[in-house]
PDB file of N, CA and C in Angstrom:
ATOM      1  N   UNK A   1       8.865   0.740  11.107  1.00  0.00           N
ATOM      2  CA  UNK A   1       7.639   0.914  10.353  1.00  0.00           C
ATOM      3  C   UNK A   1       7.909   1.880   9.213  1.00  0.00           C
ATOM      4  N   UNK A   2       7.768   1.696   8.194  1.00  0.00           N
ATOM      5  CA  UNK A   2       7.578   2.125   6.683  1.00  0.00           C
ATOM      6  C   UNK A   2       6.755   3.542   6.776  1.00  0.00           C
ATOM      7  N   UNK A   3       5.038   2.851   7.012  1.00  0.00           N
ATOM      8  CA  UNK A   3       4.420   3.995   6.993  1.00  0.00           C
ATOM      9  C   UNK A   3       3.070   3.253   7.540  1.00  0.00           C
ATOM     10  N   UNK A   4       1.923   4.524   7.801  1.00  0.00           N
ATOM     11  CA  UNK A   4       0.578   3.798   8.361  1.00  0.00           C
ATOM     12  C   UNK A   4      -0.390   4.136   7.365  1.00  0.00           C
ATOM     13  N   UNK A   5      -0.896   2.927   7.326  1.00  0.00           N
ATOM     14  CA  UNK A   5      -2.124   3.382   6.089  1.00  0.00           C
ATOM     15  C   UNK A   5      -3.300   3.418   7.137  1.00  0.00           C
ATOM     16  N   UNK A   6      -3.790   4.216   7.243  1.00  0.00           N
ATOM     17  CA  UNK A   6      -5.082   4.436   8.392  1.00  0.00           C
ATOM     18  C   UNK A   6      -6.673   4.258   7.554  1.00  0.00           C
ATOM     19  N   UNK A   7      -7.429   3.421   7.838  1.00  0.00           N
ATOM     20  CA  UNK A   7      -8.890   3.305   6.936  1.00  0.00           C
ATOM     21  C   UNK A   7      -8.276   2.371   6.042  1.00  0.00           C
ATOM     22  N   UNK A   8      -7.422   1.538   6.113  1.00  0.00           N
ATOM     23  CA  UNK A   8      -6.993   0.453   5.479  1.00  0.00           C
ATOM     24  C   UNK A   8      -7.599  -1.192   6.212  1.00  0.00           C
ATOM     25  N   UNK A   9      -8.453  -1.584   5.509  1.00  0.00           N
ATOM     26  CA  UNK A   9      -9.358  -3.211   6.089  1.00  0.00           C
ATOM     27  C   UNK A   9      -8.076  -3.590   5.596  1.00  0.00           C
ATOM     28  N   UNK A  10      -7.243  -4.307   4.196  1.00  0.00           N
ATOM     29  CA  UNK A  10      -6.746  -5.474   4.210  1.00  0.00           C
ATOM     30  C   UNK A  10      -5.432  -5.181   3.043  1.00  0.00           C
ATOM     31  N   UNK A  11      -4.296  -5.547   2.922  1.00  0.00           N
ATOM     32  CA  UNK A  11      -3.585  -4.977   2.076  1.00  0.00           C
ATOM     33  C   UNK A  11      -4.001  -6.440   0.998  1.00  0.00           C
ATOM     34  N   UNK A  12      -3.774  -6.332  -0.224  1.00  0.00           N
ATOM     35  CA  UNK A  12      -4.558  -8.192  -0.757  1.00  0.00           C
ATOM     36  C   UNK A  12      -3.561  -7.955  -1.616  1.00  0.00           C
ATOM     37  N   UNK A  13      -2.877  -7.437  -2.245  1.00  0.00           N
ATOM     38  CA  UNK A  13      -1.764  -7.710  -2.906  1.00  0.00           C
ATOM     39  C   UNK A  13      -0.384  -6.587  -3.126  1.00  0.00           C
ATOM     40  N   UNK A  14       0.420  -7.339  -3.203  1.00  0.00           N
ATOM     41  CA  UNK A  14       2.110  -6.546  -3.382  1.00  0.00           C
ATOM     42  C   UNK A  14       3.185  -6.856  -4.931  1.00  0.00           C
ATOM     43  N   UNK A  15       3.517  -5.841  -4.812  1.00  0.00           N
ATOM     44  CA  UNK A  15       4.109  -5.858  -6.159  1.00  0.00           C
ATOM     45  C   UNK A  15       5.599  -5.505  -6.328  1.00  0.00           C
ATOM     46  N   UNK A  16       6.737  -5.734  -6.658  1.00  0.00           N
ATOM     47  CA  UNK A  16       7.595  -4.737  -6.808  1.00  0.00           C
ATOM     48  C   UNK A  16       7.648  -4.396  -8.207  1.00  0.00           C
ATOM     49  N   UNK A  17       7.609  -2.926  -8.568  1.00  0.00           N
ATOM     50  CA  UNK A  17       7.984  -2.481 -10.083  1.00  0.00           C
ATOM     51  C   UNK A  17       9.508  -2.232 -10.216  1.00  0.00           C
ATOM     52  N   UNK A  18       9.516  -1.239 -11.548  1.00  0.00           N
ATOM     53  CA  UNK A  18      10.711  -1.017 -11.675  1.00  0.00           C
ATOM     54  C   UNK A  18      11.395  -0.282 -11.058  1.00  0.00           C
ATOM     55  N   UNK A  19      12.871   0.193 -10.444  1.00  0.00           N
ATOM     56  CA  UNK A  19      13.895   0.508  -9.300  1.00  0.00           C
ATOM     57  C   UNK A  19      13.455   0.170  -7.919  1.00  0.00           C
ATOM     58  N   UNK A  20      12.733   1.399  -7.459  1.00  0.00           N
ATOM     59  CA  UNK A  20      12.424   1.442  -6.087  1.00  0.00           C
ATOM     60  C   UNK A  20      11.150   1.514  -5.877  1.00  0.00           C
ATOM     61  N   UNK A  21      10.442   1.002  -6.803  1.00  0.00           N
ATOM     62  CA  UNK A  21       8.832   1.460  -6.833  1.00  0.00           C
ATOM     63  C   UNK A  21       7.846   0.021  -6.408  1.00  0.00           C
ATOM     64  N   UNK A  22       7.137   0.501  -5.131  1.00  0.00           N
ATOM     65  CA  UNK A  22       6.188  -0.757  -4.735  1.00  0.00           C
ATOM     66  C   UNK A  22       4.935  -0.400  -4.625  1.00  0.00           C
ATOM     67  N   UNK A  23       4.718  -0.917  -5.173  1.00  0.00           N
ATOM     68  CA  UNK A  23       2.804  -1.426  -5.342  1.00  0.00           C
ATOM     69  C   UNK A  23       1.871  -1.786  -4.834  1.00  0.00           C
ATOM     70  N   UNK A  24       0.914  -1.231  -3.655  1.00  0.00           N
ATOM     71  CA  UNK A  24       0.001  -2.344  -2.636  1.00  0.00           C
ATOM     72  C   UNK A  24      -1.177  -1.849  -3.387  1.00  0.00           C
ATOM     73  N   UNK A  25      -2.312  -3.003  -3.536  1.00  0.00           N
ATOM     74  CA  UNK A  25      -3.530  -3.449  -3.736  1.00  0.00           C
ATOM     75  C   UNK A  25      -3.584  -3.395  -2.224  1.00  0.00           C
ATOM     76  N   UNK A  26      -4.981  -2.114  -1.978  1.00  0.00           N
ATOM     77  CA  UNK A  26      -5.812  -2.367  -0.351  1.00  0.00           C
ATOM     78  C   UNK A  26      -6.792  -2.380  -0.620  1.00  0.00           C
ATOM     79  N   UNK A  27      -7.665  -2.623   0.364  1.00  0.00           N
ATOM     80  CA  UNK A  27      -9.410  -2.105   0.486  1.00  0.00           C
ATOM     81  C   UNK A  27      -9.490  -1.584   1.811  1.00  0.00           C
ATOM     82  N   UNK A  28     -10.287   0.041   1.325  1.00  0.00           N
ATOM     83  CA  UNK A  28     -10.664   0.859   2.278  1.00  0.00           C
ATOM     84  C   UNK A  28     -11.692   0.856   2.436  1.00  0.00           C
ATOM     85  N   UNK A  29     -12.852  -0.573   2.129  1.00  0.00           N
ATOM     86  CA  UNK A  29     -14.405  -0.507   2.470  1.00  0.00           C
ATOM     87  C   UNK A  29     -14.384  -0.106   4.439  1.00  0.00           C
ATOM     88  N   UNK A  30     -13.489  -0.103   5.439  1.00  0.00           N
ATOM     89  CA  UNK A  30     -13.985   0.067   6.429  1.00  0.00           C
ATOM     90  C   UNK A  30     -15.302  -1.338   7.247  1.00  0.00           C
ATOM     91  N   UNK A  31     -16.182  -0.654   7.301  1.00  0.00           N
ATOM     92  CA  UNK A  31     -16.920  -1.589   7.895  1.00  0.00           C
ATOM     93  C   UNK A  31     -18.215  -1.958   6.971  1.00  0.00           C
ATOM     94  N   UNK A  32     -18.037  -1.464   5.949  1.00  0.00           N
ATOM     95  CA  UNK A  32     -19.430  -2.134   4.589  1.00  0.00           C
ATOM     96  C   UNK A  32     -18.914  -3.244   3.730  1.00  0.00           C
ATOM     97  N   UNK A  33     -20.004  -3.552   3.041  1.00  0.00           N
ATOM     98  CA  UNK A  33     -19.537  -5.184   2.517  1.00  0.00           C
ATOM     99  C   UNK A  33     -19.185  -4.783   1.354  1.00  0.00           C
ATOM    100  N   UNK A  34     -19.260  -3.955   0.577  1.00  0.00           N
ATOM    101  CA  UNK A  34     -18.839  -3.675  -1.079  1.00  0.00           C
ATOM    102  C   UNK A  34     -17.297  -3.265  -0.672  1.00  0.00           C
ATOM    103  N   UNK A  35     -16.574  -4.067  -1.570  1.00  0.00           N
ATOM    104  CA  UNK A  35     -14.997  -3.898  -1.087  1.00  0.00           C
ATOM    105  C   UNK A  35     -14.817  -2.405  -1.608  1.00  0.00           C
ATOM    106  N   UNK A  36     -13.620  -1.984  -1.321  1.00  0.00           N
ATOM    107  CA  UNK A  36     -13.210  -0.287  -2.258  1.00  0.00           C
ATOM    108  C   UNK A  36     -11.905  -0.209  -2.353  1.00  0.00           C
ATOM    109  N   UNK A  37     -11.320  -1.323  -3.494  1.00  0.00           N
ATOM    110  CA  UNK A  37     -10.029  -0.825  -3.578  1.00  0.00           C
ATOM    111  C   UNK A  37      -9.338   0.253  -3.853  1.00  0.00           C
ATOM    112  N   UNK A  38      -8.149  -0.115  -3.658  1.00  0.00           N
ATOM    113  CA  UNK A  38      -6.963   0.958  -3.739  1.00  0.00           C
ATOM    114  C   UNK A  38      -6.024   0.769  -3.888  1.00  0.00           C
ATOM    115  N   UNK A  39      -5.402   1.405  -5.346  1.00  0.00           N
ATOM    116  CA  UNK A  39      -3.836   1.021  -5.456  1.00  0.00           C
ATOM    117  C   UNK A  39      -2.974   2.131  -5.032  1.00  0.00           C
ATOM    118  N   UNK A  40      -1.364   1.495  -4.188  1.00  0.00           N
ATOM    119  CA  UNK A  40      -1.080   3.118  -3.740  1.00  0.00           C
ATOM    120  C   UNK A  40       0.216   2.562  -4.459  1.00  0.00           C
ATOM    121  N   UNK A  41       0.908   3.530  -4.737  1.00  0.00           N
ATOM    122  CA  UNK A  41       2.098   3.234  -5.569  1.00  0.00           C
ATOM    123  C   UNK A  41       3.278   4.065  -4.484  1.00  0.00           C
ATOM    124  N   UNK A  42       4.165   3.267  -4.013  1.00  0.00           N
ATOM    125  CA  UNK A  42       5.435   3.773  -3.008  1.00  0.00           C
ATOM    126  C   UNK A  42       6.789   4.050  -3.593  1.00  0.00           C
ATOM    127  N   UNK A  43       7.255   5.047  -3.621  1.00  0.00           N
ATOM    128  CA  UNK A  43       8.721   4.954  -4.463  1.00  0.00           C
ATOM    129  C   UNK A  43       9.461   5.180  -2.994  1.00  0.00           C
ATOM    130  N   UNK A  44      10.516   4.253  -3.103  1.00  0.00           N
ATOM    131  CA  UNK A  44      11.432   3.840  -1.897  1.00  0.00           C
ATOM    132  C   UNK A  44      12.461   4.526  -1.742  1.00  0.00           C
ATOM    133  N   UNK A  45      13.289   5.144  -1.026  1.00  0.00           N
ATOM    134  CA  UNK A  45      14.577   6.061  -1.376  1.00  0.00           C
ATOM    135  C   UNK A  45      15.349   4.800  -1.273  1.00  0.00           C
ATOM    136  N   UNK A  46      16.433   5.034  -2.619  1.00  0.00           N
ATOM    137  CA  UNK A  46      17.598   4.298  -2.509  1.00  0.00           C
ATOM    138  C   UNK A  46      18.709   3.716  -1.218  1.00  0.00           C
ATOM    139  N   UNK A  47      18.412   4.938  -0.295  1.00  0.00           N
ATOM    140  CA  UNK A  47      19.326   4.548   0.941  1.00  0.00           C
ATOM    141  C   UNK A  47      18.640   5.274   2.126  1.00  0.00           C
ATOM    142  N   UNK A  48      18.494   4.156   3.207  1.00  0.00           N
ATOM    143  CA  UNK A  48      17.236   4.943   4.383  1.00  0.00           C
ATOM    144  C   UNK A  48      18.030   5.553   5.231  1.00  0.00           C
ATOM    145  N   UNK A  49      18.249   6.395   5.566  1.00  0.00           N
ATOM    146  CA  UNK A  49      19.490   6.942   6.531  1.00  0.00           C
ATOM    147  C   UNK A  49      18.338   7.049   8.012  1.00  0.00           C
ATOM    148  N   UNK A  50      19.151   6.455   8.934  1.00  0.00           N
ATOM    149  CA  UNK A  50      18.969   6.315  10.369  1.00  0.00           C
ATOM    150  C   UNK A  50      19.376   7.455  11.143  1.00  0.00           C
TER     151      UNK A  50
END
């Protein structure tokens, strides 16, 4: 696992940018009907050491 997005309803879109940089489109509406997006922007380390 990457990471936990907690108060996250739905991830609706992914992106990769430039090097190591990824992009999720979420909505944190929870349990109301007006969506509430959110863009989170992830920069990836070059090498994941175990």
């Amino acid at each position: 696992m990457l990471l936990r997005l907690p108060n996250t309803t739905h991830i609706t879109g992914f992106a990769h940018g430039p090097d190591d940089t990824v992009y999720l489109l979420t909505d944190i509406r929870g349990n109301a009907q007006t969506p509430r997006p959110h863009l989170l922007q992830l920069v990836l380390p070059s090498q994941i050491r175990r």
